[in-house]
Protein backbone atom coordinates (compact mmCIF):
# COMPACT_ATOMS: atom_id res chain seq x y z
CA UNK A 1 183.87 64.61 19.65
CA UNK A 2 179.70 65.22 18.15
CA UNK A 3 180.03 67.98 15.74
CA UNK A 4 177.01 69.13 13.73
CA UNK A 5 177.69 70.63 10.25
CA UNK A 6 176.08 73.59 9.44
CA UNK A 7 173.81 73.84 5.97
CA UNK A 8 176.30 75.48 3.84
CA UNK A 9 179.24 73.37 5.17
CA UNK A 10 177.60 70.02 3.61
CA UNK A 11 177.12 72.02 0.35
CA UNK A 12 180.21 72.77 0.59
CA UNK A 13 181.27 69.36 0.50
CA UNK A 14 179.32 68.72 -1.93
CA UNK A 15 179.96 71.48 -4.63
CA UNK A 16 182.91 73.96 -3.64
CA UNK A 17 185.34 72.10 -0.70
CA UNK A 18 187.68 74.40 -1.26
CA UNK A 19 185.91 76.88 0.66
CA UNK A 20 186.20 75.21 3.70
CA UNK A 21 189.67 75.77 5.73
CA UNK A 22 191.83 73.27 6.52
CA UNK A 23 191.39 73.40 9.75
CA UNK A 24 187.84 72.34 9.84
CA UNK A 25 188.67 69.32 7.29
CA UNK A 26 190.90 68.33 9.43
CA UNK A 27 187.65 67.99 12.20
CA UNK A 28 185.87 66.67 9.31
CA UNK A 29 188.26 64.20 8.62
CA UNK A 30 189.06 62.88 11.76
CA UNK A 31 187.97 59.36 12.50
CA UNK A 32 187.64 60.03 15.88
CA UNK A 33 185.02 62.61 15.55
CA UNK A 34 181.38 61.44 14.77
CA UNK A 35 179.82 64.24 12.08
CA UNK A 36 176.12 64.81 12.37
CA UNK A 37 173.95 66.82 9.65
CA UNK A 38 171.25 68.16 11.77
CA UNK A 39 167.29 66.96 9.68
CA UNK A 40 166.86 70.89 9.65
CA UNK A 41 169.41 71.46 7.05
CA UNK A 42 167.86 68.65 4.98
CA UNK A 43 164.81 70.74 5.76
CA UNK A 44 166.51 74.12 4.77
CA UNK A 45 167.32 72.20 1.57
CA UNK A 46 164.39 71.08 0.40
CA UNK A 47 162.46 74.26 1.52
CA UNK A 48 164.86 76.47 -0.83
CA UNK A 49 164.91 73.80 -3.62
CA UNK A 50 161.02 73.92 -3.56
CA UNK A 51 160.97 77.89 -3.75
CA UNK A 52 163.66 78.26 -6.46
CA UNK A 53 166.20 79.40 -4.24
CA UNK A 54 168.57 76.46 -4.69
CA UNK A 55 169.42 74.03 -7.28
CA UNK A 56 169.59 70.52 -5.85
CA UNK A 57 170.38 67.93 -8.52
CA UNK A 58 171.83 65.39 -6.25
CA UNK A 59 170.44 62.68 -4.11
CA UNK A 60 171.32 64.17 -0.52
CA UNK A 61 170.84 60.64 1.46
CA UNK A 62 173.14 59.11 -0.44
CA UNK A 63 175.63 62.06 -0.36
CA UNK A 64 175.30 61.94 3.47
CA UNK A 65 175.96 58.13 3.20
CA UNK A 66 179.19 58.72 1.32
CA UNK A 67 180.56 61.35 3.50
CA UNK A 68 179.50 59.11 6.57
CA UNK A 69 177.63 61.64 8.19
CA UNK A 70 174.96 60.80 10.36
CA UNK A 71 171.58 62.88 10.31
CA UNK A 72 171.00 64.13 13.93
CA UNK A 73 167.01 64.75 13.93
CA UNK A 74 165.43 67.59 15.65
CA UNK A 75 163.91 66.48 19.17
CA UNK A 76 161.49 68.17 21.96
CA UNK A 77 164.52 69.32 24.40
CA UNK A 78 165.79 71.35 21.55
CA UNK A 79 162.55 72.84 20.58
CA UNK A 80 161.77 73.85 24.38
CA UNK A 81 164.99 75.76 23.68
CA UNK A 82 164.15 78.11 21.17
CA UNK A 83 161.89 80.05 23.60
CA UNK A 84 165.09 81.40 25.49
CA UNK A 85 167.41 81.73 22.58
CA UNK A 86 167.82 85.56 22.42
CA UNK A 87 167.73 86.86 19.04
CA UNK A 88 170.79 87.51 17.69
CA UNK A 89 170.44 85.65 14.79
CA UNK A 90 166.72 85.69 13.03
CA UNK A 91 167.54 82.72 10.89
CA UNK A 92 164.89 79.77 12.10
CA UNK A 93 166.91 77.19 11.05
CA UNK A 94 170.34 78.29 12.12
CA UNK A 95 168.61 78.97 15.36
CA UNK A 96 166.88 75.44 15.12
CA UNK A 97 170.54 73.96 14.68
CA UNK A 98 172.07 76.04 17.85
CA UNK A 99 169.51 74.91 19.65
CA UNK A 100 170.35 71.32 18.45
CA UNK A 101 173.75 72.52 19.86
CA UNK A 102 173.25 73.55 23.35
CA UNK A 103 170.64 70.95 23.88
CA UNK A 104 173.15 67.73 23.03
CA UNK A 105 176.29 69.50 24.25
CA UNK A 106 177.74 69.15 20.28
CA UNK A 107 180.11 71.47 18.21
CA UNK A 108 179.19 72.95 15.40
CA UNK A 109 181.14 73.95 12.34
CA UNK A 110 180.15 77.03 10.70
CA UNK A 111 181.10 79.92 9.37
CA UNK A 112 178.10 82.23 10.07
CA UNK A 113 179.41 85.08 12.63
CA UNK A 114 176.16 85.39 14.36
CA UNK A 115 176.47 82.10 15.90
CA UNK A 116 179.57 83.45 18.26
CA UNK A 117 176.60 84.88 19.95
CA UNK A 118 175.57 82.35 21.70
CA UNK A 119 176.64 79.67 24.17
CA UNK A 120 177.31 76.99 21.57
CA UNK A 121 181.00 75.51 21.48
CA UNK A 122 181.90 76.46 17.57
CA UNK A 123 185.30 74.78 15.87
């Protein structure tokens, strides 16, 4: 199965995996699964890092490398869908990444509430 992982989970796995239950590691883990970082968390990164809202002292491509993630980037098709996302969550990027979502017909892991909201398949 495609699952994208939302921003905080690959911090997570970066800094604090305990956080993350077992049953998602167990998604994360499974070779059968392909695991996709979506280009608008490496956005949300770097937009936070450049504000002072988040310390990033760690090379993130070669973190994704090393987790064997691939980095799913952000197309037309899922852009054209942010005009009919309601707005139940106000978040751009989280809303960026459901629309990533619904657009490729991936699951996303997350633990953000407001994305039960909307049509995406969460794990």
């Amino acid at each position: 199965m495609n699952i994208i992982i939302d921003t905080h989970i690959f911090l997570w796995l970066n800094f604090e995996p305990k956080k993350i239950s077992q049953e998602h590691l167990a998604h994360l883990e499974d070779m059968d699964n392909k695991i996709f970082i979506s280009s608008i968390s490496i956005a949300e990164i770097m937009i936070k890092k450049s504000i002072g809202n988040l310390e990033v002292d760690f090379d993130i491509f070669e973190s994704i490398e090393s987790m064997g993630l691939e980095v799913l980037d952000f197309d037309g098709k899922s852009a054209l869908l942010l005009g009919s996302l309601p707005f139940f969550h106000r978040d751009p990027f989280d809303r960026m990444i459901i629309a990533q979502s619904l657009s490729a017909k991936y699951k996303i892991i997350t633990v953000d509430k407001k994305f039960e909201h909307y049509a995406c398949e969460l794990i």
